[in-house]
PDB file of N, CA and C in Angstrom:
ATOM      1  N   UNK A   1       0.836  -1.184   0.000  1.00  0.00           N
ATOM      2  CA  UNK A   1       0.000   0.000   0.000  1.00  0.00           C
ATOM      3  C   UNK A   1       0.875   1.239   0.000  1.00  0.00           C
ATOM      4  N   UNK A   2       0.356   2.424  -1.086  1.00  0.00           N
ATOM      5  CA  UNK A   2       1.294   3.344  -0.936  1.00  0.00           C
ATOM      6  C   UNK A   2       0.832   4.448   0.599  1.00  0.00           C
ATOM      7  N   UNK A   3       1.812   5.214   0.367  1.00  0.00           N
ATOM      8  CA  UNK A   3       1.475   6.238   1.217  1.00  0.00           C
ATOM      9  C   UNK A   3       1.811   6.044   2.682  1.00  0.00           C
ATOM     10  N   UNK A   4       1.391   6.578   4.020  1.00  0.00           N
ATOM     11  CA  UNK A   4       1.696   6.125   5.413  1.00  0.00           C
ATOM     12  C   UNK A   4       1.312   5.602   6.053  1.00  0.00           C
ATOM     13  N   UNK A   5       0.349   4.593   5.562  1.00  0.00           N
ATOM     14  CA  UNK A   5       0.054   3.571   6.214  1.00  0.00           C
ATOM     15  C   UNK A   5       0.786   1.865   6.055  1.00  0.00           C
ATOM     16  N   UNK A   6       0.450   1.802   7.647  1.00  0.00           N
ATOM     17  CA  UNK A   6       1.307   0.679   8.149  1.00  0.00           C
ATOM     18  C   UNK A   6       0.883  -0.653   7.489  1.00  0.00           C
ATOM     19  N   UNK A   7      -0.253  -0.676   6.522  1.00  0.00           N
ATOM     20  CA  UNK A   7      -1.065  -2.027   5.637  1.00  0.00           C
ATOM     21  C   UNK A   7      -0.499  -2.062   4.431  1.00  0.00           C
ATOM     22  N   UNK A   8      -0.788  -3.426   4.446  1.00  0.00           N
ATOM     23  CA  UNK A   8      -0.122  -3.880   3.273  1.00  0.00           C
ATOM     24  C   UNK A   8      -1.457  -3.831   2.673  1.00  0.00           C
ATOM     25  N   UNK A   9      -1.143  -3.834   1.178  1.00  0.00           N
ATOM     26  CA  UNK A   9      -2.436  -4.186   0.261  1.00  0.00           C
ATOM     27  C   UNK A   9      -4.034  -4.900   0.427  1.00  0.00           C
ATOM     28  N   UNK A  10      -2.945  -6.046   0.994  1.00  0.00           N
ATOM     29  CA  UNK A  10      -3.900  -7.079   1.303  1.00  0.00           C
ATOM     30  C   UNK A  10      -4.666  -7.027   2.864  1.00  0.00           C
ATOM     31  N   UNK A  11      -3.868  -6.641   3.492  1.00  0.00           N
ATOM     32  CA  UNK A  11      -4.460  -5.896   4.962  1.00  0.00           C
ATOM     33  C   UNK A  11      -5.750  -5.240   4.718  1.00  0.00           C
ATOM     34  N   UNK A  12      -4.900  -4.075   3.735  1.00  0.00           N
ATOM     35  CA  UNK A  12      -6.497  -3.122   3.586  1.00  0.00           C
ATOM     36  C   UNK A  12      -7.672  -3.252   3.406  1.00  0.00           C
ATOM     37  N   UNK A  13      -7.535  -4.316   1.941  1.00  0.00           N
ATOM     38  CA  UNK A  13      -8.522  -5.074   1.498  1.00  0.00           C
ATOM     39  C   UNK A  13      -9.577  -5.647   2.573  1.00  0.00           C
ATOM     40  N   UNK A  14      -8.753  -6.538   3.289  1.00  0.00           N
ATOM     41  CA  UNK A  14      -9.580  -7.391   4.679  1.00  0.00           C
ATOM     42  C   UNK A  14     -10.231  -6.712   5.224  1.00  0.00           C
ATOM     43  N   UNK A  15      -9.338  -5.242   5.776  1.00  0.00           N
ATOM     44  CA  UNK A  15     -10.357  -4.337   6.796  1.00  0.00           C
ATOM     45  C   UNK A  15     -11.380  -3.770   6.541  1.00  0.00           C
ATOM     46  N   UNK A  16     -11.395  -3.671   4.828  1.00  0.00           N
ATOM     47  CA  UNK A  16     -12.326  -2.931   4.180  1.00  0.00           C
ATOM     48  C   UNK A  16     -13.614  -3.982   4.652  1.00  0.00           C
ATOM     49  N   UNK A  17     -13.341  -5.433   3.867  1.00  0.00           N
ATOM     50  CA  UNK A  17     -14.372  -6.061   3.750  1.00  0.00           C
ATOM     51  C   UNK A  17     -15.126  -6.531   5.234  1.00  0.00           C
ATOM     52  N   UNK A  18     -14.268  -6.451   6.397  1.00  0.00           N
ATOM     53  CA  UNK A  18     -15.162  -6.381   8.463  1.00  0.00           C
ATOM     54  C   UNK A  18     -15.349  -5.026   7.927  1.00  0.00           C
ATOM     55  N   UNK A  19     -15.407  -4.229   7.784  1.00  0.00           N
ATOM     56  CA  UNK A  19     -16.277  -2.729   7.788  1.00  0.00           C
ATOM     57  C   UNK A  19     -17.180  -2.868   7.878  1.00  0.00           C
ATOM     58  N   UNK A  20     -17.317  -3.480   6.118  1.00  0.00           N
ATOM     59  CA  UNK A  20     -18.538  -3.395   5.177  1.00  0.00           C
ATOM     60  C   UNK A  20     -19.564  -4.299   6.171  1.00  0.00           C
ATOM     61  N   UNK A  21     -18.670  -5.717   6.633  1.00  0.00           N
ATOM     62  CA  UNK A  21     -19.398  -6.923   6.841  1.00  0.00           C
ATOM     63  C   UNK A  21     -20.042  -6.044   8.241  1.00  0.00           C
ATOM     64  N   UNK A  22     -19.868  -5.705   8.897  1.00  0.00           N
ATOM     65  CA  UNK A  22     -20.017  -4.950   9.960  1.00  0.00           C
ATOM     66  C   UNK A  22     -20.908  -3.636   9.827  1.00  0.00           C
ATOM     67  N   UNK A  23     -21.517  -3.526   8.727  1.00  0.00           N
ATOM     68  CA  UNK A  23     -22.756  -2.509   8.241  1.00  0.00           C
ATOM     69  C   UNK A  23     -23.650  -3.258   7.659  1.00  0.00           C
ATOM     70  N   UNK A  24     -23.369  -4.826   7.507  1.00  0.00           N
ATOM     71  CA  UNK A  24     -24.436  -5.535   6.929  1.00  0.00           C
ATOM     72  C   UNK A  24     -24.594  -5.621   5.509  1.00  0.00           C
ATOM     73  N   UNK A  25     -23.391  -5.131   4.961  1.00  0.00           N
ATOM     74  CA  UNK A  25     -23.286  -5.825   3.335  1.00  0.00           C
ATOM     75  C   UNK A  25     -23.631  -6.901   3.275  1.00  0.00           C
ATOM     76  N   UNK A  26     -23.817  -6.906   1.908  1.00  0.00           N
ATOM     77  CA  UNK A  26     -24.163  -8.327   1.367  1.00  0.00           C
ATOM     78  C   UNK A  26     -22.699  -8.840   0.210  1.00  0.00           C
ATOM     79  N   UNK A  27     -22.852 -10.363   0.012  1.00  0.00           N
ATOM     80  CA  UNK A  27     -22.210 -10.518  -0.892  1.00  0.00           C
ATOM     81  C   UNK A  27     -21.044 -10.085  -1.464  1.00  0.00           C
ATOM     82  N   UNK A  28     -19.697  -9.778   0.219  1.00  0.00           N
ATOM     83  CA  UNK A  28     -18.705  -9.227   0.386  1.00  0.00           C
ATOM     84  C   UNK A  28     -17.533 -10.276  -0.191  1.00  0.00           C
ATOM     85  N   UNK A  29     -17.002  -9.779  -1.399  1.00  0.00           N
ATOM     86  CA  UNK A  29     -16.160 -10.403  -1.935  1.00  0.00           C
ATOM     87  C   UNK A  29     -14.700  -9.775  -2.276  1.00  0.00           C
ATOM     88  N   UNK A  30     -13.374 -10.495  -2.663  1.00  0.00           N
ATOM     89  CA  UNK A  30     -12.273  -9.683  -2.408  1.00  0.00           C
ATOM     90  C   UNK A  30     -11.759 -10.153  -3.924  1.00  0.00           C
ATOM     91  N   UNK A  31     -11.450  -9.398  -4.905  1.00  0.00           N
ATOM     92  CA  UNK A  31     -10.883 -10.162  -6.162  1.00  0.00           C
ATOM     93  C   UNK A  31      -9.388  -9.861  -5.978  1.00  0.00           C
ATOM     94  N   UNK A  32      -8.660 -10.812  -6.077  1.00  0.00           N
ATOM     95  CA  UNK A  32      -7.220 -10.334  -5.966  1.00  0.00           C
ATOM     96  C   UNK A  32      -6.635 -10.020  -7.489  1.00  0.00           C
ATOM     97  N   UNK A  33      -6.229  -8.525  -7.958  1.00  0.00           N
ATOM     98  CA  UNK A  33      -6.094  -9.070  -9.377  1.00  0.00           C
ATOM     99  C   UNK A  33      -4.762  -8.455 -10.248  1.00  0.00           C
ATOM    100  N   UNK A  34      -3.825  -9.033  -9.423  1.00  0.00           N
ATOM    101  CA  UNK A  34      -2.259  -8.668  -9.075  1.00  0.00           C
ATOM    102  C   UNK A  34      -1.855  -8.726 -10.415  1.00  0.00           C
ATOM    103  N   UNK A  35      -2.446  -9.889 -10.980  1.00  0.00           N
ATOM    104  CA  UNK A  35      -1.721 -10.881 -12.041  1.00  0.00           C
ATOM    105  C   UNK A  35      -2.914 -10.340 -13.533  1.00  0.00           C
ATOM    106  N   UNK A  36      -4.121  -9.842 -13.242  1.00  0.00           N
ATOM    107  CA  UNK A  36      -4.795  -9.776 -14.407  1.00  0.00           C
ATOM    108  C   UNK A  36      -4.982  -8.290 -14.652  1.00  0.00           C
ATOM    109  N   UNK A  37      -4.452  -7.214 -13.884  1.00  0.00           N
ATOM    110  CA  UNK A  37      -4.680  -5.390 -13.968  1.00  0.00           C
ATOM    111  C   UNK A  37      -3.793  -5.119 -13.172  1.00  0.00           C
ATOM    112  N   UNK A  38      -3.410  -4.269 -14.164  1.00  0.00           N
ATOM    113  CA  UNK A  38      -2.164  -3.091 -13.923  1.00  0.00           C
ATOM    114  C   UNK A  38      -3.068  -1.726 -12.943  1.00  0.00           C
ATOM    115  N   UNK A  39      -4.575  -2.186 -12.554  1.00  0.00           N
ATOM    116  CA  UNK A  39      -4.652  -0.702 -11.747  1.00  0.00           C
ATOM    117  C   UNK A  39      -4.855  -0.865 -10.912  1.00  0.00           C
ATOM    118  N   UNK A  40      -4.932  -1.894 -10.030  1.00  0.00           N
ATOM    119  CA  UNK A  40      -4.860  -2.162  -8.682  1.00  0.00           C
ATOM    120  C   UNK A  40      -4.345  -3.435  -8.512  1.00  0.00           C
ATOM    121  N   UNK A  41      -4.458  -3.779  -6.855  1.00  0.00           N
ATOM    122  CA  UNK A  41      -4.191  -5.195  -6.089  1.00  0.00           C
ATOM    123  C   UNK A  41      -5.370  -5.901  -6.392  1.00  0.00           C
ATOM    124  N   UNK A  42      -6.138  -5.279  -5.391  1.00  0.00           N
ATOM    125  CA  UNK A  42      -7.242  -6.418  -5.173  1.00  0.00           C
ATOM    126  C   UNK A  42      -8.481  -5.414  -5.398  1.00  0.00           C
ATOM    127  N   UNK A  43     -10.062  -5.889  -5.499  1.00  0.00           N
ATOM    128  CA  UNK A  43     -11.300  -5.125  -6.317  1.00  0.00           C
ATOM    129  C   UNK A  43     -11.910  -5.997  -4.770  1.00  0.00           C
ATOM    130  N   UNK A  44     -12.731  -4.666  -3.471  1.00  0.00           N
ATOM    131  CA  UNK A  44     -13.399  -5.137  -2.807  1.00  0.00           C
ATOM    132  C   UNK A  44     -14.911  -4.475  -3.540  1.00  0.00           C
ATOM    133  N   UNK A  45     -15.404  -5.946  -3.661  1.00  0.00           N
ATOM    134  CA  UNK A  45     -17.403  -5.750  -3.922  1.00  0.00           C
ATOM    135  C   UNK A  45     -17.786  -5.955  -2.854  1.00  0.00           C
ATOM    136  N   UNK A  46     -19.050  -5.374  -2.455  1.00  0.00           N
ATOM    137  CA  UNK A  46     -20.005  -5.426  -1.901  1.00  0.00           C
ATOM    138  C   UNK A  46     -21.469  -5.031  -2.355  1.00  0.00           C
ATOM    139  N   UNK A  47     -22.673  -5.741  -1.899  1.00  0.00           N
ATOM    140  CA  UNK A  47     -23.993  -4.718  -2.048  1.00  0.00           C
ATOM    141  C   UNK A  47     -24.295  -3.831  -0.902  1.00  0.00           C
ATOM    142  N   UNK A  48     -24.824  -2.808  -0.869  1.00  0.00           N
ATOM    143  CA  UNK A  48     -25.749  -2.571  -0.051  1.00  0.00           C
ATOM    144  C   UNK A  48     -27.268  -2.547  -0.819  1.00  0.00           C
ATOM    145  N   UNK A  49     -28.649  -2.607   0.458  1.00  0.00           N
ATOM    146  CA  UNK A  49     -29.749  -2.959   0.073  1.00  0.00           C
ATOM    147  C   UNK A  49     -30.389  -1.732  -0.556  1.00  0.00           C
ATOM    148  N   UNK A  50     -29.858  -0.154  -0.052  1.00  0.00           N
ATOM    149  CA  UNK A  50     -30.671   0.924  -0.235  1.00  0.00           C
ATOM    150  C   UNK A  50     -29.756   2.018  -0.708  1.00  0.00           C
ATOM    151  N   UNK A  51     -29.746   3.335  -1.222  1.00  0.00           N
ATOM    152  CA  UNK A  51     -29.033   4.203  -0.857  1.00  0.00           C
ATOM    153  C   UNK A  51     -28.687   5.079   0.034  1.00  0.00           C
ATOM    154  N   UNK A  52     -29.490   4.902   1.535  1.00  0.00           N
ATOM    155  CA  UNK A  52     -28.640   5.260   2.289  1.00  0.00           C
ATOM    156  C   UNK A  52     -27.759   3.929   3.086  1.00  0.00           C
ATOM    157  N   UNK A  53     -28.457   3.100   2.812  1.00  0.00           N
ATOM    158  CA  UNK A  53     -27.352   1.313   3.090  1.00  0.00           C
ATOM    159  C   UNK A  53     -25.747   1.899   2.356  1.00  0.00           C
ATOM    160  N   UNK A  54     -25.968   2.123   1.403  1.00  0.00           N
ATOM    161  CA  UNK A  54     -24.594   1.880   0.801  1.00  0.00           C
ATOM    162  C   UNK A  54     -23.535   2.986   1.271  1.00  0.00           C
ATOM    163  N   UNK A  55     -24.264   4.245   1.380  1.00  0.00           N
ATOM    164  CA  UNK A  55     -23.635   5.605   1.873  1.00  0.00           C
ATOM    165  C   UNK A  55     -23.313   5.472   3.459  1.00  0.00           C
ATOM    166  N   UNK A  56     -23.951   4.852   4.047  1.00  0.00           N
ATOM    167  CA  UNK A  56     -23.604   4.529   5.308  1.00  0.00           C
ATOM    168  C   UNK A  56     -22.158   2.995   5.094  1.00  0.00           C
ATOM    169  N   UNK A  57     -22.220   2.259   4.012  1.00  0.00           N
ATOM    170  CA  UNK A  57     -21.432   1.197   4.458  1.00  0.00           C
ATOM    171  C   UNK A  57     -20.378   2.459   3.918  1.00  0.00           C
ATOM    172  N   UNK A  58     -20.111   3.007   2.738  1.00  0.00           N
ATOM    173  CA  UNK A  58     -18.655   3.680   2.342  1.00  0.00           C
ATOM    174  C   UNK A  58     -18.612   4.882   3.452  1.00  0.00           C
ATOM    175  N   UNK A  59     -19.204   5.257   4.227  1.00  0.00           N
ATOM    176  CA  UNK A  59     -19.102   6.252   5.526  1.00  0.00           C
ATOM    177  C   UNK A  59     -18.119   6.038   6.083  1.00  0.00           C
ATOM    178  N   UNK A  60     -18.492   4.838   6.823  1.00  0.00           N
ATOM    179  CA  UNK A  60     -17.788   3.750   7.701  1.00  0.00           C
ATOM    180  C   UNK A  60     -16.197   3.322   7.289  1.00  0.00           C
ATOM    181  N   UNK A  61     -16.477   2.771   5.631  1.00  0.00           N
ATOM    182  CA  UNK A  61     -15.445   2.551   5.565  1.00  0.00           C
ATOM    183  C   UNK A  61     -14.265   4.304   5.209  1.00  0.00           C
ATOM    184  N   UNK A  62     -14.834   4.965   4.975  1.00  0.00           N
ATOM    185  CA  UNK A  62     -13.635   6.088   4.758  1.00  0.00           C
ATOM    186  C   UNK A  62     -13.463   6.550   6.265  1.00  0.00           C
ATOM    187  N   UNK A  63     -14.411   6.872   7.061  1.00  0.00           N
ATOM    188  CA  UNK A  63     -14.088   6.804   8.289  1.00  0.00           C
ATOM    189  C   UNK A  63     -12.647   6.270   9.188  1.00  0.00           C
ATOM    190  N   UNK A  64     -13.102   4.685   9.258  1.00  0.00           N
ATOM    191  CA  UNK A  64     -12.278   3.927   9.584  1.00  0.00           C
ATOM    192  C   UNK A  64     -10.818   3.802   9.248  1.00  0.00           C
ATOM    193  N   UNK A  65     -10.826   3.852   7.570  1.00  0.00           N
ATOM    194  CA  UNK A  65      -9.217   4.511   7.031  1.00  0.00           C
ATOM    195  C   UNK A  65      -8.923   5.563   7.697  1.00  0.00           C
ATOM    196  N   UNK A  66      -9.809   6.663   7.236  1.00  0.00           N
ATOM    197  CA  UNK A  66      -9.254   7.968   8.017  1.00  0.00           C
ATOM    198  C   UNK A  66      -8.215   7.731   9.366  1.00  0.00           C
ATOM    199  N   UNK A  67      -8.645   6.580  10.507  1.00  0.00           N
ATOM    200  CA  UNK A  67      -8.271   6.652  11.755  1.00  0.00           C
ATOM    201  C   UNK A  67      -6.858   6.056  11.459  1.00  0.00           C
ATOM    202  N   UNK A  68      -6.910   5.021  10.497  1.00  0.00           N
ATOM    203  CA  UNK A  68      -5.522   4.775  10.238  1.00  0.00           C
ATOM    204  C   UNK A  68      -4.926   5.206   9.043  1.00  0.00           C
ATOM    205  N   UNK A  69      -5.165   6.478   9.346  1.00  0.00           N
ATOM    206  CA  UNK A  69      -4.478   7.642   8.672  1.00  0.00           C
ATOM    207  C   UNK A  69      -4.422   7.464   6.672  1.00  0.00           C
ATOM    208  N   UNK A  70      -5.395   6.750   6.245  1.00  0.00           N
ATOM    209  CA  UNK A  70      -5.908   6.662   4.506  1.00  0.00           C
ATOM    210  C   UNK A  70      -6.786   7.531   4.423  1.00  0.00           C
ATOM    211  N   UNK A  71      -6.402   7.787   3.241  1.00  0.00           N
ATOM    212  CA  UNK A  71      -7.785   8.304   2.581  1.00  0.00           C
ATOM    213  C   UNK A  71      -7.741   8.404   1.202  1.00  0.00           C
ATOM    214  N   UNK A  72      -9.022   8.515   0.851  1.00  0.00           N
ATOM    215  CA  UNK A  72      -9.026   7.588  -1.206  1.00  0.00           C
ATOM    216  C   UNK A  72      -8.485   8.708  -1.468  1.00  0.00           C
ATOM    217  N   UNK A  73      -7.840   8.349  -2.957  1.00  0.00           N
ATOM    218  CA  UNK A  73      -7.339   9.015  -3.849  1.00  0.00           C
ATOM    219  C   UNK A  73      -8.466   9.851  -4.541  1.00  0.00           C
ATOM    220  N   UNK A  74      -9.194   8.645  -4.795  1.00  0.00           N
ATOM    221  CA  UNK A  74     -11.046   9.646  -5.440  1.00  0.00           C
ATOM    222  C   UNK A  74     -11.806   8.072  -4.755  1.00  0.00           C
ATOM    223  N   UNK A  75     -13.254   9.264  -4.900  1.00  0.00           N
ATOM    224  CA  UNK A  75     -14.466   8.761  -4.798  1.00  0.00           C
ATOM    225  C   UNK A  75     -15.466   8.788  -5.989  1.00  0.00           C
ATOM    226  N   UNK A  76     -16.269   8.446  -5.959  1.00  0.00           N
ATOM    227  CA  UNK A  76     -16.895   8.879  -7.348  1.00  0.00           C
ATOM    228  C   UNK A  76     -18.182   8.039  -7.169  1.00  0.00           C
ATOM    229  N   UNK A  77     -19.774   8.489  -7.337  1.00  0.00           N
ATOM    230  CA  UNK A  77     -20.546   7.925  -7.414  1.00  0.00           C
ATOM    231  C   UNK A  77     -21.689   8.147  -6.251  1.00  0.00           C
ATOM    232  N   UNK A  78     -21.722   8.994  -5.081  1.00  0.00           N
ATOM    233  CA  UNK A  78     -22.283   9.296  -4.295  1.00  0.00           C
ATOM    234  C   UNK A  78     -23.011   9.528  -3.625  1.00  0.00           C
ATOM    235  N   UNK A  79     -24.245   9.239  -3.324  1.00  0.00           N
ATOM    236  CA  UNK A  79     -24.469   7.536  -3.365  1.00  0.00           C
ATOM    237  C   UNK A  79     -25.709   7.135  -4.722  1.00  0.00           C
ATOM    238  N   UNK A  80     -26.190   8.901  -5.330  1.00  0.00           N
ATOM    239  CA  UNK A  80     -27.439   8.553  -5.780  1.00  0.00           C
ATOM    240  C   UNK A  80     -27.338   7.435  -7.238  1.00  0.00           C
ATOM    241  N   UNK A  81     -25.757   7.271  -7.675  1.00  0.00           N
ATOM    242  CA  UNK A  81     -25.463   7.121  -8.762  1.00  0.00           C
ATOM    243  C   UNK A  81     -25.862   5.094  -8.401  1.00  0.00           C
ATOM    244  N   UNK A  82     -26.105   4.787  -7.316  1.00  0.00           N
ATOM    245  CA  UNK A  82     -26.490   3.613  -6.626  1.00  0.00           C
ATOM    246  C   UNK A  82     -24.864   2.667  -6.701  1.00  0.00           C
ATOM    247  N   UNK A  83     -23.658   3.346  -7.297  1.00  0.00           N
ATOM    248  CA  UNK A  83     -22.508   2.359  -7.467  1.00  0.00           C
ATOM    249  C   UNK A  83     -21.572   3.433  -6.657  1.00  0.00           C
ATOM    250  N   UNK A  84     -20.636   2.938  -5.740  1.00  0.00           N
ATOM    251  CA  UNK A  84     -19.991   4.046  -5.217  1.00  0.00           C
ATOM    252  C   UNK A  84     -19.047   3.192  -4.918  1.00  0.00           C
ATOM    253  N   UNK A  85     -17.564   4.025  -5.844  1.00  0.00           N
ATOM    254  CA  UNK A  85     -16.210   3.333  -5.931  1.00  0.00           C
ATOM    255  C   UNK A  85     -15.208   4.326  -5.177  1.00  0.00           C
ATOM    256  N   UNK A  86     -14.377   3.823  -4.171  1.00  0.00           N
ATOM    257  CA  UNK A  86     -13.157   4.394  -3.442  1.00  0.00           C
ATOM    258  C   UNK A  86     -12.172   3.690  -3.791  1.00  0.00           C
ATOM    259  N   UNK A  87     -11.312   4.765  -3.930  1.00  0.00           N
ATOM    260  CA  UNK A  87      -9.513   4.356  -4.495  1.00  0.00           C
ATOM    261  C   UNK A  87      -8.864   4.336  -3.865  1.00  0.00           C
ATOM    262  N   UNK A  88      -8.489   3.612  -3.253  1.00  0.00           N
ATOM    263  CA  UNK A  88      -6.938   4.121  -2.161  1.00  0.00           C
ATOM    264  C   UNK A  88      -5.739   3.172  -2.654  1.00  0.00           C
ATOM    265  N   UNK A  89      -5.227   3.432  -3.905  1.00  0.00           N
ATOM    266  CA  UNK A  89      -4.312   3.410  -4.363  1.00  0.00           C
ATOM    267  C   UNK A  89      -4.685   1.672  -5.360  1.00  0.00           C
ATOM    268  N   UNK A  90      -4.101   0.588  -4.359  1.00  0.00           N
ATOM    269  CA  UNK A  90      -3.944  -0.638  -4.712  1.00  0.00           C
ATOM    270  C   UNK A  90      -5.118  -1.409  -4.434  1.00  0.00           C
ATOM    271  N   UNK A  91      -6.091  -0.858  -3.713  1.00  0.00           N
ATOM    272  CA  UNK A  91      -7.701  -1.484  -3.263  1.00  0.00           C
ATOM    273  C   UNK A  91      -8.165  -0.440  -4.258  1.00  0.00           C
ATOM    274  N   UNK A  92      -9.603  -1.095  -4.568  1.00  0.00           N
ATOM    275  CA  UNK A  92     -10.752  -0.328  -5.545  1.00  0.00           C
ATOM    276  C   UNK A  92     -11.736  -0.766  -4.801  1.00  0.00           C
ATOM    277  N   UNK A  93     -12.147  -0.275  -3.644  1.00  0.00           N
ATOM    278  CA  UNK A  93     -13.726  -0.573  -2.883  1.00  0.00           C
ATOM    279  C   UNK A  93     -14.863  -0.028  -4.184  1.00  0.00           C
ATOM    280  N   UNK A  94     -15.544  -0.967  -4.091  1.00  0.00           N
ATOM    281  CA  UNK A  94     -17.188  -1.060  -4.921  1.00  0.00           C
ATOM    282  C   UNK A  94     -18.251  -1.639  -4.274  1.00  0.00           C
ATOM    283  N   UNK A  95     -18.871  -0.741  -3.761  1.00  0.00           N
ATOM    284  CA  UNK A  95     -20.535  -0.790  -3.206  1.00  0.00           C
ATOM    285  C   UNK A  95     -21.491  -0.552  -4.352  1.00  0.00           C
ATOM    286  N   UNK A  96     -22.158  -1.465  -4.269  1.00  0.00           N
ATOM    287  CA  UNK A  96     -23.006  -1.563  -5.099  1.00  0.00           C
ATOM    288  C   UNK A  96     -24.796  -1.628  -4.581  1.00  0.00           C
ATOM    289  N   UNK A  97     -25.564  -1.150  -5.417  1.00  0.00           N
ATOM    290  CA  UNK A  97     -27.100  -1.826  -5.025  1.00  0.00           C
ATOM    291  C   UNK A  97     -26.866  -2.968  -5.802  1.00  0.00           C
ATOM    292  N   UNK A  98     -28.145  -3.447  -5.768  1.00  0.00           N
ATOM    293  CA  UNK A  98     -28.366  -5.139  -5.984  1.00  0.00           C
ATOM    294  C   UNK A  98     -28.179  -4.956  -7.674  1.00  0.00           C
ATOM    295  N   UNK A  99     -29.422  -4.515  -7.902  1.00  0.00           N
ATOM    296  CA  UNK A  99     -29.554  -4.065  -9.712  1.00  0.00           C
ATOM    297  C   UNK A  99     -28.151  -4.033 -10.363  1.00  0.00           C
ATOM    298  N   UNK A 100     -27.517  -2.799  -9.913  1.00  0.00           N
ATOM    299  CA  UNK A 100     -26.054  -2.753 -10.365  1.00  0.00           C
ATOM    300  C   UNK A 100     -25.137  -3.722 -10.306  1.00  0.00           C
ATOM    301  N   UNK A 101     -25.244  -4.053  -9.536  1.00  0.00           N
ATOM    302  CA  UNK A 101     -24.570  -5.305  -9.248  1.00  0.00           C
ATOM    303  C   UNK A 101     -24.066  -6.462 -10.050  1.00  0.00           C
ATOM    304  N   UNK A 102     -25.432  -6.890 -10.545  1.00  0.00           N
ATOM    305  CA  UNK A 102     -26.018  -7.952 -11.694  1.00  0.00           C
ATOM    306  C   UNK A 102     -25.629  -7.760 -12.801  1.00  0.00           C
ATOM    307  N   UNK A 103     -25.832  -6.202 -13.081  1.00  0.00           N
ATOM    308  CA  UNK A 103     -25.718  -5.431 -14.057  1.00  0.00           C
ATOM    309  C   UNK A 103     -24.483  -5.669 -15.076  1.00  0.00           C
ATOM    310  N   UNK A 104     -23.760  -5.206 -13.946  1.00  0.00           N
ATOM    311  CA  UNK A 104     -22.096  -4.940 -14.399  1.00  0.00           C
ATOM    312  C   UNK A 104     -21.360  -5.895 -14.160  1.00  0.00           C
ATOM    313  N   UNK A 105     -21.796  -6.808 -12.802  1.00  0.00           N
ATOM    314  CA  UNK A 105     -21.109  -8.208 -12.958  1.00  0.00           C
ATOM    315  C   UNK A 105     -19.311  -8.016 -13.018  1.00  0.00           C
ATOM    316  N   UNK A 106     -18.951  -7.316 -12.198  1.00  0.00           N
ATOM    317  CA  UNK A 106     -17.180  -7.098 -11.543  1.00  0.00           C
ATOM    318  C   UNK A 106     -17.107  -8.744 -11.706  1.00  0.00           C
ATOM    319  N   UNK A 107     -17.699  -9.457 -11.110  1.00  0.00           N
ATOM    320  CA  UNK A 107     -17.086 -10.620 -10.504  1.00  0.00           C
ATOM    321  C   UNK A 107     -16.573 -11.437 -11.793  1.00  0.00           C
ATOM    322  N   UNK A 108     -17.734 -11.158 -12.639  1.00  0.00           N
ATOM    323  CA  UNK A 108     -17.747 -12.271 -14.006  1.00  0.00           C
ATOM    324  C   UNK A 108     -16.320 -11.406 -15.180  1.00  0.00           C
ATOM    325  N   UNK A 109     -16.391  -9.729 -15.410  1.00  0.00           N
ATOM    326  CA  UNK A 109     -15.886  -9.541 -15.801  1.00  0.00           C
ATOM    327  C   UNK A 109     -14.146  -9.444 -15.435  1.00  0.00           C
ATOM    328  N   UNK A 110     -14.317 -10.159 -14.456  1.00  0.00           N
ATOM    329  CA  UNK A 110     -12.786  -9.967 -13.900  1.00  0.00           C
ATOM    330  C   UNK A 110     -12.648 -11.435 -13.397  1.00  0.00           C
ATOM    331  N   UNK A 111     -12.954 -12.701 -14.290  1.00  0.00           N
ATOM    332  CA  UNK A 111     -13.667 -13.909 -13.638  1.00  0.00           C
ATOM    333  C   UNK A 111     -12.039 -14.524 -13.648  1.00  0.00           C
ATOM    334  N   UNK A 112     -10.839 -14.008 -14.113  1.00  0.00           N
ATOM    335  CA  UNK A 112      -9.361 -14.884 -14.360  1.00  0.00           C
ATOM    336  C   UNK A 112      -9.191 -14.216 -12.996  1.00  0.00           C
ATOM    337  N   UNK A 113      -9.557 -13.610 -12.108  1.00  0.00           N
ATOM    338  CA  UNK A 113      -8.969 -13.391 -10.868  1.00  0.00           C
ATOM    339  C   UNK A 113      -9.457 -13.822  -9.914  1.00  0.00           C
ATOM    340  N   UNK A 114      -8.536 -14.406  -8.912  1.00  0.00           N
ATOM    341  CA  UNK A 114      -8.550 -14.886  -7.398  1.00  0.00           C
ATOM    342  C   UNK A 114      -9.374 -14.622  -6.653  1.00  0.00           C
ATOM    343  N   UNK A 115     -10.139 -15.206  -6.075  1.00  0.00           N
ATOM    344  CA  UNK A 115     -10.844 -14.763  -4.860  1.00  0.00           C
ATOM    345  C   UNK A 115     -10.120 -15.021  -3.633  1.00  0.00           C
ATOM    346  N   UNK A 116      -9.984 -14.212  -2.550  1.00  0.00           N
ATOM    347  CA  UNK A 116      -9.361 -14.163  -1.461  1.00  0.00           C
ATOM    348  C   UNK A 116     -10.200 -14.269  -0.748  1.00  0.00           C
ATOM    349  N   UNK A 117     -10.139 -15.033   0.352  1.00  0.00           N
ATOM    350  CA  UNK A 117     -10.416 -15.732   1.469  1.00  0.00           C
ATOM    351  C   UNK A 117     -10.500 -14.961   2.723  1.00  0.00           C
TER     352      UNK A 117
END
């Protein structure tokens, strides 16, 4: 992970996804995709059920970085756009509603990459 924090990539990733899991996401998944994109580590998905579900799970999670001293590079999507993506460098957090979700299908289009555990 760049910048001054003490996490590694894969750290971040994890903490992201107890955040999320810890606001009651759904369908919290970690793509590791070291080996298939040059623009990050790993792609954390999640749903939330509503738009203020989802604005409350990315709250939390920029919050929580904040304390250990991150914060995204960009945000983008807020919340009405129902998809709301944070950058912090080597993680790509993606909250999603359900619809979107399906929609765009991260998981399928990025299906040569790892799922982390």
């Amino acid at each position: 992970m760049k910048g001054n924090s003490r996490l590694t990539s894969e750290k971040l990733v994890k903490l992201c996804r107890e955040i999320a899991l810890g606001k009651k996401a759904e369908d919290a998944i970690i793509l590791d995709v070291r080996n298939v994109s040059s623009v990050a580590d790993f792609f954390f998905i999640c749903t939330g059920t509503s738009e203020p579900h989802l604005k409350a799970i990315a709250d939390e999670i920029g919050r929580r970085l904040r304390d250990e001293g991150m914060r995204p590079r960009h945000r983008d999507g807020y919340p009405p756009s129902r998809w709301i993506v944070m950058d912090y460098n080597d993680v790509l957090v993606h909250i999603f509603h359900p619809e979107l979700r399906q929609r765009y299908s991260l998981e399928d289009l990025w299906g040569d990459a790892k799922r982390v555990k």
